[in-house]
Protein backbone atom coordinates (compact mmCIF):
# COMPACT_ATOMS: atom_id res chain seq x y z
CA UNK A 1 68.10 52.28 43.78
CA UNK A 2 66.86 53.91 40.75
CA UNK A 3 68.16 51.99 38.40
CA UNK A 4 66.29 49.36 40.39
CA UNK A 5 63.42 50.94 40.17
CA UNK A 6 63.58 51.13 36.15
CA UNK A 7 64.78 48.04 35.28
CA UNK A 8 62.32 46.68 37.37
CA UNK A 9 59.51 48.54 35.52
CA UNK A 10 60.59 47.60 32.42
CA UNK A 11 60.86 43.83 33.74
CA UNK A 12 57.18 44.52 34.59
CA UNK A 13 56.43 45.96 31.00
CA UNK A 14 57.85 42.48 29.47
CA UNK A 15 55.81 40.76 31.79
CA UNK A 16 52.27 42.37 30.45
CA UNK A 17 53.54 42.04 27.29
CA UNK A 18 55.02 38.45 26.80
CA UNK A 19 54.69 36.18 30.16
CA UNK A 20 56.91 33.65 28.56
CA UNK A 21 59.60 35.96 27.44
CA UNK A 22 59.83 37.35 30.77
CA UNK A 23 60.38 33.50 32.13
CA UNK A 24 63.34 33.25 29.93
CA UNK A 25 64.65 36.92 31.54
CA UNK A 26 64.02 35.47 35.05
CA UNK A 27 65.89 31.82 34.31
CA UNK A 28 68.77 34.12 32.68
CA UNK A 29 68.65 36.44 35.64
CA UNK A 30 69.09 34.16 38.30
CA UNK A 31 71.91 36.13 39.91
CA UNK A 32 70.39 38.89 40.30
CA UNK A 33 69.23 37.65 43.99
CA UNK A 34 72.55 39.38 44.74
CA UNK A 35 71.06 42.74 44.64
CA UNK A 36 69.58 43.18 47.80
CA UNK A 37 67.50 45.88 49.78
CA UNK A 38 64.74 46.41 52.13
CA UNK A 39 61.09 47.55 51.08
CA UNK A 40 59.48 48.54 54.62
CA UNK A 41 61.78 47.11 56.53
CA UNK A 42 61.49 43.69 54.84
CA UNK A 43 65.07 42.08 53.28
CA UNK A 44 64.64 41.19 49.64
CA UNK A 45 66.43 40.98 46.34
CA UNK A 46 65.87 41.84 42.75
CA UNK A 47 65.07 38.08 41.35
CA UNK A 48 62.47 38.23 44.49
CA UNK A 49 60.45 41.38 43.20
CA UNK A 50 61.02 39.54 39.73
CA UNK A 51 59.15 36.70 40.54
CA UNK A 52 56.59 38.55 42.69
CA UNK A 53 55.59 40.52 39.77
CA UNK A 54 55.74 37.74 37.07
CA UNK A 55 53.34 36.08 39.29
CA UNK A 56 50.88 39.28 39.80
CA UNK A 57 50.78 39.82 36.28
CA UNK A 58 50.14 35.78 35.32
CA UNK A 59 47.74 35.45 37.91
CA UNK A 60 45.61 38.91 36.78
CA UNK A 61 45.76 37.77 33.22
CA UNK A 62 44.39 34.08 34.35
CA UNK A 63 41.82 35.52 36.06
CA UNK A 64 40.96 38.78 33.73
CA UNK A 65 41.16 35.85 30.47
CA UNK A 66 40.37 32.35 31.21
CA UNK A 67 40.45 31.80 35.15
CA UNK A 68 39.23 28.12 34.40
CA UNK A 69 42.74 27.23 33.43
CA UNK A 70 44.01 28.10 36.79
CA UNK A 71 41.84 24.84 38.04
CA UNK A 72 43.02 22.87 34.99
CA UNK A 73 46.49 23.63 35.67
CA UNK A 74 46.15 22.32 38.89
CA UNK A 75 44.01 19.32 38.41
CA UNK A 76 46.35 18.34 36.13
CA UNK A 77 49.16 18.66 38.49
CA UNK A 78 46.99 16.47 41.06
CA UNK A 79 45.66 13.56 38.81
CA UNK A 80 49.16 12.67 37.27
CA UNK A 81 51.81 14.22 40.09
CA UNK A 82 50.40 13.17 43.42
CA UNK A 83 53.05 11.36 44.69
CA UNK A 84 54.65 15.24 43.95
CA UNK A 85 51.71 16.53 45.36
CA UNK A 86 52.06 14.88 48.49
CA UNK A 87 56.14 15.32 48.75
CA UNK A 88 55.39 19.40 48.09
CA UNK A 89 53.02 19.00 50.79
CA UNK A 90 55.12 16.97 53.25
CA UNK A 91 57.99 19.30 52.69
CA UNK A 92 56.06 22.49 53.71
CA UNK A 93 54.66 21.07 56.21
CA UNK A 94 57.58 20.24 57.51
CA UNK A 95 59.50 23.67 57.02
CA UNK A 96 56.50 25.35 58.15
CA UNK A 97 56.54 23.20 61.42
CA UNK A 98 60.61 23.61 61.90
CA UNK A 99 60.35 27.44 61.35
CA UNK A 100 57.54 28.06 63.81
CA UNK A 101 60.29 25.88 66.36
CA UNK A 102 63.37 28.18 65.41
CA UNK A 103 65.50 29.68 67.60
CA UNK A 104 66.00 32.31 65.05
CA UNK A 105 62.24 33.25 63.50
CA UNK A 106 63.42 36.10 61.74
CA UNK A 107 65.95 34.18 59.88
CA UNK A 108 64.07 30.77 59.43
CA UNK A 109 61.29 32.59 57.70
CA UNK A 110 63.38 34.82 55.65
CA UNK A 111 64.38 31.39 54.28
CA UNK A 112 61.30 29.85 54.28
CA UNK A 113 60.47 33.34 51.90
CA UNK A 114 62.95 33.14 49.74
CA UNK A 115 64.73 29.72 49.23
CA UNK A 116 60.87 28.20 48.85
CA UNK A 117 58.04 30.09 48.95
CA UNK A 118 59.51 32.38 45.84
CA UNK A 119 60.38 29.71 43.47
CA UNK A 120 57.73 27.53 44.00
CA UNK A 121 55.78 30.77 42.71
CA UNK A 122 58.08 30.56 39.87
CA UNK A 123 57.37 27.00 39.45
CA UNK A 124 53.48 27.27 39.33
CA UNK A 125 53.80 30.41 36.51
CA UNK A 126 56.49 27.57 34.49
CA UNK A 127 54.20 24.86 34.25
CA UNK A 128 51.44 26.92 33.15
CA UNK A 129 53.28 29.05 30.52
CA UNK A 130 55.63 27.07 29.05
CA UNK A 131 53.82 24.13 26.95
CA UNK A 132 55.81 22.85 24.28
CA UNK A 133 59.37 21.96 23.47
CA UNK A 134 60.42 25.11 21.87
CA UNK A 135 59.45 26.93 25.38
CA UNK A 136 61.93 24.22 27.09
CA UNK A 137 64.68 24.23 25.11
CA UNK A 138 64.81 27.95 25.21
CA UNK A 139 64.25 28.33 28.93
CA UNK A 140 67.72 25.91 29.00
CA UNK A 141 69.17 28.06 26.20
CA UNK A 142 68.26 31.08 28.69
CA UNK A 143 70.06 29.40 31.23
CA UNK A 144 73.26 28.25 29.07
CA UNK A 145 73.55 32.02 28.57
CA UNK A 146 73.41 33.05 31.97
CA UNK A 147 76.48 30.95 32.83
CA UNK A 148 78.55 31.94 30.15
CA UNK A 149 77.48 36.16 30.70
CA UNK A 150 78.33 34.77 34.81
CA UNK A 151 81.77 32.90 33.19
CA UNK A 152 83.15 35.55 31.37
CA UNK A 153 82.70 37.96 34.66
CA UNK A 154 84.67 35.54 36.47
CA UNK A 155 87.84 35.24 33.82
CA UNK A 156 87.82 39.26 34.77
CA UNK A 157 88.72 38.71 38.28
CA UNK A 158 90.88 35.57 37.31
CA UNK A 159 92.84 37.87 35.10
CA UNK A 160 92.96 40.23 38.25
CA UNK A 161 93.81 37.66 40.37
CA UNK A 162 91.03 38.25 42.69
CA UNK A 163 91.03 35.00 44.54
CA UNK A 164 90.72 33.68 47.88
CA UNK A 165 92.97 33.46 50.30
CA UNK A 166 93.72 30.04 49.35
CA UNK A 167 94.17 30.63 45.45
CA UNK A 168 90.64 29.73 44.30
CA UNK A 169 88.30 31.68 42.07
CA UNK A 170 84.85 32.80 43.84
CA UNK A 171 84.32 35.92 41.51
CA UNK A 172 81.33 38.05 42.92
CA UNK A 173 79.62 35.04 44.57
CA UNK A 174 80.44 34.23 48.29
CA UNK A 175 82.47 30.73 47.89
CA UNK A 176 84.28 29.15 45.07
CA UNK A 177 81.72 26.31 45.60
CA UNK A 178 78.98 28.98 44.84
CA UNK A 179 80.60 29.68 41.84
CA UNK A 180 81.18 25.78 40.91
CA UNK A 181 77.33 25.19 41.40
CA UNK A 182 76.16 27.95 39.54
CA UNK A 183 78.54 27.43 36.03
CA UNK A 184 78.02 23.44 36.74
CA UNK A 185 74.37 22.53 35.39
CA UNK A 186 75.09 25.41 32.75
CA UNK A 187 78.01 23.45 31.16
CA UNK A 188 75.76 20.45 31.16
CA UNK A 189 73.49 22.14 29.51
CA UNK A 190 75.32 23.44 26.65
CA UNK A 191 77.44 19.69 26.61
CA UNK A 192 73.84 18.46 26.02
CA UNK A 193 73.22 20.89 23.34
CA UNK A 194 76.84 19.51 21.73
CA UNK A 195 75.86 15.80 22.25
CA UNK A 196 72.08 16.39 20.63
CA UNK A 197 70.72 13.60 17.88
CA UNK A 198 69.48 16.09 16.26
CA UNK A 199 71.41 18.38 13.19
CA UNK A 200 73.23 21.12 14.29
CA UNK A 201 74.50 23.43 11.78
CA UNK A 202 78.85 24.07 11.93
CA UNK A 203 78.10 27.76 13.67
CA UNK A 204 75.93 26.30 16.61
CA UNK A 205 78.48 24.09 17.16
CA UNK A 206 81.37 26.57 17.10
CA UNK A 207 78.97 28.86 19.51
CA UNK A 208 78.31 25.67 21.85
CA UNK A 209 82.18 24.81 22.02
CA UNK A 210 83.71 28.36 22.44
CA UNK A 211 80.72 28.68 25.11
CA UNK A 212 81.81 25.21 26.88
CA UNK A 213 85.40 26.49 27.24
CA UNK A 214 84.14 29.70 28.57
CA UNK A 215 82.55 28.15 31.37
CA UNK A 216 85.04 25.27 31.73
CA UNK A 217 87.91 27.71 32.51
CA UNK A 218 86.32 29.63 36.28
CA UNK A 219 84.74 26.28 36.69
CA UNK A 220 88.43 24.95 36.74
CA UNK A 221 89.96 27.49 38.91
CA UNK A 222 87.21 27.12 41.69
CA UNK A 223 88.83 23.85 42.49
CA UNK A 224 85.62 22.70 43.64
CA UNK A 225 86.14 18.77 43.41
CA UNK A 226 82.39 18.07 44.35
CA UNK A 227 81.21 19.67 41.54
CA UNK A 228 83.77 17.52 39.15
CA UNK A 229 82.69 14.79 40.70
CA UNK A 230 79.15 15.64 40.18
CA UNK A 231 79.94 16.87 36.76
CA UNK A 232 82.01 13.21 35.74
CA UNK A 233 79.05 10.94 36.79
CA UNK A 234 76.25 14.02 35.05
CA UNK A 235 78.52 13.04 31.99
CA UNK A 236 79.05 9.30 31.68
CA UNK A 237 75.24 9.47 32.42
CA UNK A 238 74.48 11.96 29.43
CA UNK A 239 76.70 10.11 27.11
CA UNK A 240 75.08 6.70 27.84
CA UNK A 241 71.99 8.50 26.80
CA UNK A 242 72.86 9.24 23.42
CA UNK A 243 72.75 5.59 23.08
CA UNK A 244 76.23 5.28 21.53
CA UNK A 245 77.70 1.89 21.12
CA UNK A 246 82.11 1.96 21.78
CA UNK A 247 82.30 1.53 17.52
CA UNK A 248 80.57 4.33 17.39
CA UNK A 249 82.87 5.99 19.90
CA UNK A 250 85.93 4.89 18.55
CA UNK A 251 84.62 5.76 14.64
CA UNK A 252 84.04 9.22 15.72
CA UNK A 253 87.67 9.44 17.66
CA UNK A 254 89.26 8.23 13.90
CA UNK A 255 87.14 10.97 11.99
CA UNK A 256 87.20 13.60 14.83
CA UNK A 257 83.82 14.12 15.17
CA UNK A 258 83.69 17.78 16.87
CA UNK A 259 80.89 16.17 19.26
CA UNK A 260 82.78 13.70 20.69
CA UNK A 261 86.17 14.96 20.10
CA UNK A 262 84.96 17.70 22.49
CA UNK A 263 83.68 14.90 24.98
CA UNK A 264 87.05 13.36 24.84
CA UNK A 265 88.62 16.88 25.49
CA UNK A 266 86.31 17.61 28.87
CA UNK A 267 87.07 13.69 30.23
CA UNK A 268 90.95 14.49 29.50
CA UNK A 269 90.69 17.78 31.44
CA UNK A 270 89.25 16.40 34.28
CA UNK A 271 91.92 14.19 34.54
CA UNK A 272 94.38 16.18 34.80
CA UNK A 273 92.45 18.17 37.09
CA UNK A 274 91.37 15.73 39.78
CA UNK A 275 95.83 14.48 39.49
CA UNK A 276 96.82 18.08 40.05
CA UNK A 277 98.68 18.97 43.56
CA UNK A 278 95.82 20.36 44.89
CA UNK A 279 93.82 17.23 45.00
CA UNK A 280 96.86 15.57 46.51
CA UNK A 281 97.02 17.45 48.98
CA UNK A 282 93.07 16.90 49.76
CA UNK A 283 94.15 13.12 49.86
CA UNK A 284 97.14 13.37 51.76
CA UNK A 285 97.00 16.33 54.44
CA UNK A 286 96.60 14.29 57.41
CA UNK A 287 93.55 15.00 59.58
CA UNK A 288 93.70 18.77 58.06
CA UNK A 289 92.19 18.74 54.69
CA UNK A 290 88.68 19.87 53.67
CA UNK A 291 87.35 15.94 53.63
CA UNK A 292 88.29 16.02 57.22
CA UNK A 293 86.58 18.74 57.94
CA UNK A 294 83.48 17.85 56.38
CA UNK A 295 83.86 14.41 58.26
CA UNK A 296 83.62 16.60 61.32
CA UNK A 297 80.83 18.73 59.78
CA UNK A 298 78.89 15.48 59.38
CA UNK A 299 79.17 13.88 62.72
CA UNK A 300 78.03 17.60 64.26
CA UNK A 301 74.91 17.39 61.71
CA UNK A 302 74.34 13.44 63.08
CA UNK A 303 74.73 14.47 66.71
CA UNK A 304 71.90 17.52 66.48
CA UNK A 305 69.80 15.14 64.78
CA UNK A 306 69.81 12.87 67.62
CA UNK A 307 68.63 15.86 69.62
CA UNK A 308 65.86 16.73 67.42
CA UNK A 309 64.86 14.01 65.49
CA UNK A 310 61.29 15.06 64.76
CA UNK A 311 61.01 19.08 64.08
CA UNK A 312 64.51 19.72 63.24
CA UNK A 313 66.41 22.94 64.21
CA UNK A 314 64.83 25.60 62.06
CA UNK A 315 65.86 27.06 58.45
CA UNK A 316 69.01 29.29 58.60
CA UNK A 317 70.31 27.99 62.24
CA UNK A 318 72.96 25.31 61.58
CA UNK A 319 75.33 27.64 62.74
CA UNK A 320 74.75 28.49 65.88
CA UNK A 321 73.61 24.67 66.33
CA UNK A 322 76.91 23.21 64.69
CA UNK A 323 79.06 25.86 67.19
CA UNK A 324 77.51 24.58 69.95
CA UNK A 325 77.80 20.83 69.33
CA UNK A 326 81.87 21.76 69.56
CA UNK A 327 81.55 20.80 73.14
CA UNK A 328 80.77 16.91 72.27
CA UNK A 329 84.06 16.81 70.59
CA UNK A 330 87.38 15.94 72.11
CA UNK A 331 88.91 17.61 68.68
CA UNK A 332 88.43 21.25 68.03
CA UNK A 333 86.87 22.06 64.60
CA UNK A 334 88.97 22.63 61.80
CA UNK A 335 86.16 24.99 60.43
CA UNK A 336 84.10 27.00 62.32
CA UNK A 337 82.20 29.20 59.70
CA UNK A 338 79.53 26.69 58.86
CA UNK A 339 76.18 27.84 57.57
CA UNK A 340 75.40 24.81 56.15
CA UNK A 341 76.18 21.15 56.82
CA UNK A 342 77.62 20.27 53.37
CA UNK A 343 75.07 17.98 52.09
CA UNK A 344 72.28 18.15 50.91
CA UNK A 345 70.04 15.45 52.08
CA UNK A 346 71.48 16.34 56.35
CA UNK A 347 70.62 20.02 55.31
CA UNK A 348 66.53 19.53 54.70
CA UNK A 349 66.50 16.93 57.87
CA UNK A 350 68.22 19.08 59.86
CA UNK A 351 66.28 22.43 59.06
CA UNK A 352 62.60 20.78 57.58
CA UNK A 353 62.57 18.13 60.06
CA UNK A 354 61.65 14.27 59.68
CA UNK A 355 58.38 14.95 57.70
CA UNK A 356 60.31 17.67 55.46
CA UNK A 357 62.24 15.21 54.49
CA UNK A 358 60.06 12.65 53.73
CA UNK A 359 58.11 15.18 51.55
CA UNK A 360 61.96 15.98 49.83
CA UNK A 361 62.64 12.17 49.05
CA UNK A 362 59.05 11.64 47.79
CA UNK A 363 60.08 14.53 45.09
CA UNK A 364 63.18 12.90 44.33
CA UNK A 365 61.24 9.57 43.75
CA UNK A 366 58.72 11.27 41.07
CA UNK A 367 61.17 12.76 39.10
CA UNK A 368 63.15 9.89 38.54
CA UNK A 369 59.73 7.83 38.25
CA UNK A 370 59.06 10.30 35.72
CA UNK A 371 62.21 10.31 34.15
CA UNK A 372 61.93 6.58 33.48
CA UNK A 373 57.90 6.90 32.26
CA UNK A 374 59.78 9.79 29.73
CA UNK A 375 62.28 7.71 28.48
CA UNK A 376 61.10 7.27 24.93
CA UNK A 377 64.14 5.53 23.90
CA UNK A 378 62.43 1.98 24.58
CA UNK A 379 60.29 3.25 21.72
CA UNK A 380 60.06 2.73 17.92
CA UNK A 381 60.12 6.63 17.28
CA UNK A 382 63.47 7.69 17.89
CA UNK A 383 62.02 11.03 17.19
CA UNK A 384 59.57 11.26 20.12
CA UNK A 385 59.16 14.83 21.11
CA UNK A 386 61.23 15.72 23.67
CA UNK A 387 63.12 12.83 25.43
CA UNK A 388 66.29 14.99 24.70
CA UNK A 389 65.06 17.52 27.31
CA UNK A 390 63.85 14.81 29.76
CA UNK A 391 68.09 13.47 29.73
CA UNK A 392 68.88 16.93 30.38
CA UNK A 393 67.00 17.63 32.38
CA UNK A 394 67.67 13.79 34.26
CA UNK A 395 71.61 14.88 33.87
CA UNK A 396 71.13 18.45 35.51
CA UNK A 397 69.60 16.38 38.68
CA UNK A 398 71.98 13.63 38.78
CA UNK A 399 74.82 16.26 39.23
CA UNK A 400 72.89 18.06 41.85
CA UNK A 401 72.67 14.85 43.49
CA UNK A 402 76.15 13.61 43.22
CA UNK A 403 77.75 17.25 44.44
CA UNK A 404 74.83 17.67 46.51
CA UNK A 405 76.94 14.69 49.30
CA UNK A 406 79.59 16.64 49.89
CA UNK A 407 78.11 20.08 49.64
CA UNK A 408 74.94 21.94 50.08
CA UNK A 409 73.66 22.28 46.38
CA UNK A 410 69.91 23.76 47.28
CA UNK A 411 70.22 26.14 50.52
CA UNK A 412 70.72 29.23 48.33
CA UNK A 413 68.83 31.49 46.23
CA UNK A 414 69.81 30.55 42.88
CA UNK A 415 70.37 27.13 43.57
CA UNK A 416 66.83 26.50 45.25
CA UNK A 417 65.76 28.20 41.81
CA UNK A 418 67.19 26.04 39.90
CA UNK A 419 65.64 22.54 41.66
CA UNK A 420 62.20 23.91 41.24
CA UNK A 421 63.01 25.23 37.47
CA UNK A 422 63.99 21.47 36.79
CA UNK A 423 60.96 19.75 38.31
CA UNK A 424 58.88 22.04 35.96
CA UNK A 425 60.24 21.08 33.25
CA UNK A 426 59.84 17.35 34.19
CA UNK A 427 56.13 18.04 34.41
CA UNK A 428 56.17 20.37 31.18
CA UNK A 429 57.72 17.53 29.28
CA UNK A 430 55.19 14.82 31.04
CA UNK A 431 52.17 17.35 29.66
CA UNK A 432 54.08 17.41 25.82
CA UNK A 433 54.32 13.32 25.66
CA UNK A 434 50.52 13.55 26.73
């Protein structure tokens, strides 16, 4: 606890000193909601006092400096975001409504805490503080980082062969499909980096390879297919963004351009992957694999929403909803520890309710708006400030999307982080192109 206590001051010490800086700490620091205790009786976790006191300290500056820009900030997120506006709106409304209808208030608004309340608080400080593409590119840098410090752990307990029961690597997060949705987005991120128009010197790309292999080999031995899959359509997206025609392709294949070359190397990889016996047996275990299971997950999720079409059930109380469903079924499940439904568009009906939602597909529908009104490719200046960050940012969402149907990519700390860290830097990059 008191090395808690100092870190946490000197967290607090970057923060008076360099807000910015101390975004970059919290984007590389993401795990850190691991570390968990109680401060008057109240759960919380390190990256939750983190973001409490980055947002003290921004908010007494704002108001001790220039407390006008607090209204700026947010006209400007009204006059060109409201159809975010309103899905932000709609989708605390809608968890606010399903949490006062829990059956479990304690847990519902622990979750309502810290899986939305906290980062949207992160959020508001991001879109304030970070303003031009330098600030982006190093709050993804910051985040490349964290998954290769968070990969390198994980080869430690690979080496150790501290697996699951079932031969796949989790490290210290709670699932191997924790650990496949944290490394994910990061190895986009640093394929982007690889793939960029724009001149890299021979170390970077050393540094960006050696760090993609890094991440590539836990991210392997989680097995997590969902986050392949999510990964392979992230990727054909990415590379159809770099605007590269098949000569192109094929020229760099004959003069073994490291970019592509390493491109070649990830799609190869996954092949073999996704034709190992593992996925076979996925495939082929009749009526016993995880797909089943899921299938079985899903008609649960369908059958409670029947029940409660309107409110939903509550944040945090799939569980005890999913385990009492069993009786509907002639079949018994074939899992029974299920804290969420494994997807992520059942997960915010179920526990934000039909308004919820509404409010989450109204966010979807802006970014990608957005992503389209960024698109600067359709422009004469191939140089336009920062349409590379608007792909990445486009290909980090895509894969959350795409893993997101057959697992729960948000309901988690870190991973509810990370949704809000990428919709601020869809606005930061609308702000820079205006």
């Amino acid at each position: 606890m008191e090395l808690t206590i100092i870190f946490l001051f000197i967290f607090t010490l970057i923060c008076i000193e360099n807000i910015r800086h101390s975004i970059y700490a919290v984007v590389f620091l993401m795990p850190l909601y691991l570390l968990r205790f109680s401060i008057f009786g109240i759960p919380t976790t390190v990256l939750e006092i983190m973001i409490y006191v980055l947002f003290l300290v921004w908010i007494f500056k704002k108001i001790l400096k220039q407390y006008h820009s607090i209204y700026y900030d947010t006209v400007h997120l009204n006059r060109n975001n409201k159809m975010l506006l309103v899905g932000i709106s709609l989708l605390f409304l809608g968890l606010t409504i399903s949490t006062s209808n829990s059956s479990d208030l304690r847990t519902s608004l622990g979750i309502f805490k810290g899986w939305f309340f906290d980062p949207f608080l992160f959020f508001i400080v991001f879109i304030s503080v970070i303003k031009k593409e330098k600030h982006l590119i190093i709050s993804l840098k910051s985040w490349l980082a964290s998954g290769v410090v968070v990969s390198l752990i994980s080869i430690f307990y690979l080496l150790n062969n501290n697996l699951t029961f079932d031969g796949r690597l989790k490290a210290f997060f709670l699932s191997p499909n924790h650990l496949a949705m944290y490394l994910a987005p990061a190895f986009l991120i640093g394929l982007f980096f690889l793939l960029n128009k724009k001149k890299v010197s021979s170390i970077k790309y050393l540094v960006l390879s050696i760090s993609l292999i890094i991440i590539l080999i836990p991210l392997y031995f989680t097995y997590s297919y969902g986050a392949f899959l999510g990964i392979f359509v992230a990727i054909i997206y990415l590379f159809y963004k770099n605007n590269l025609s098949f000569s192109q392709r094929w020229k760099s294949i004959a003069t073994i351009n490291i970019k592509y070359s390493i491109f070649l190397i990830i799609i190869f990889a996954s092949f073999i992957f996704i034709t190992s016996n593992r996925f076979n047996q996925i495939i082929n275990s009749e009526n016993r694999s995880s797909f089943h299971s899921r299938l079985m997950v899903w008609n649960a999720s369908v059958e409670i929403i029947k029940d409660n079409p309107f409110f939903g059930i509550g944040p945090g109380t799939f569980q005890d909803a999913y385990l009492l469903y069993s009786e509907k079924f002639e079949k018994p499940y074939l899992e029974w520890a299920v804290p969420q439904p494994h997807n992520i568009f059942l997960a915010f009906y179920l526990q934000t309710g039909i308004i919820g939602f509404a409010g989450f597909i109204l966010i979807l529908l802006w970014f990608f708006n957005r992503r389209r009104d960024g698109d600067l490719s359709r422009l004469d200046n191939k140089d336009a400030i920062n349409q590379d960050a608007i792909n990445c940012v486009s290909t980090i969402m895509i894969y959350i999307l795409i893993h997101g149907l057959v697992d729960t990519t948000y309901w988690k700390n870190d991973l509810a982080f990370m949704l809000w860290l990428i919709i601020g830097m869809m606005i930061v990059s609308k702000k820079i192109n205006k």
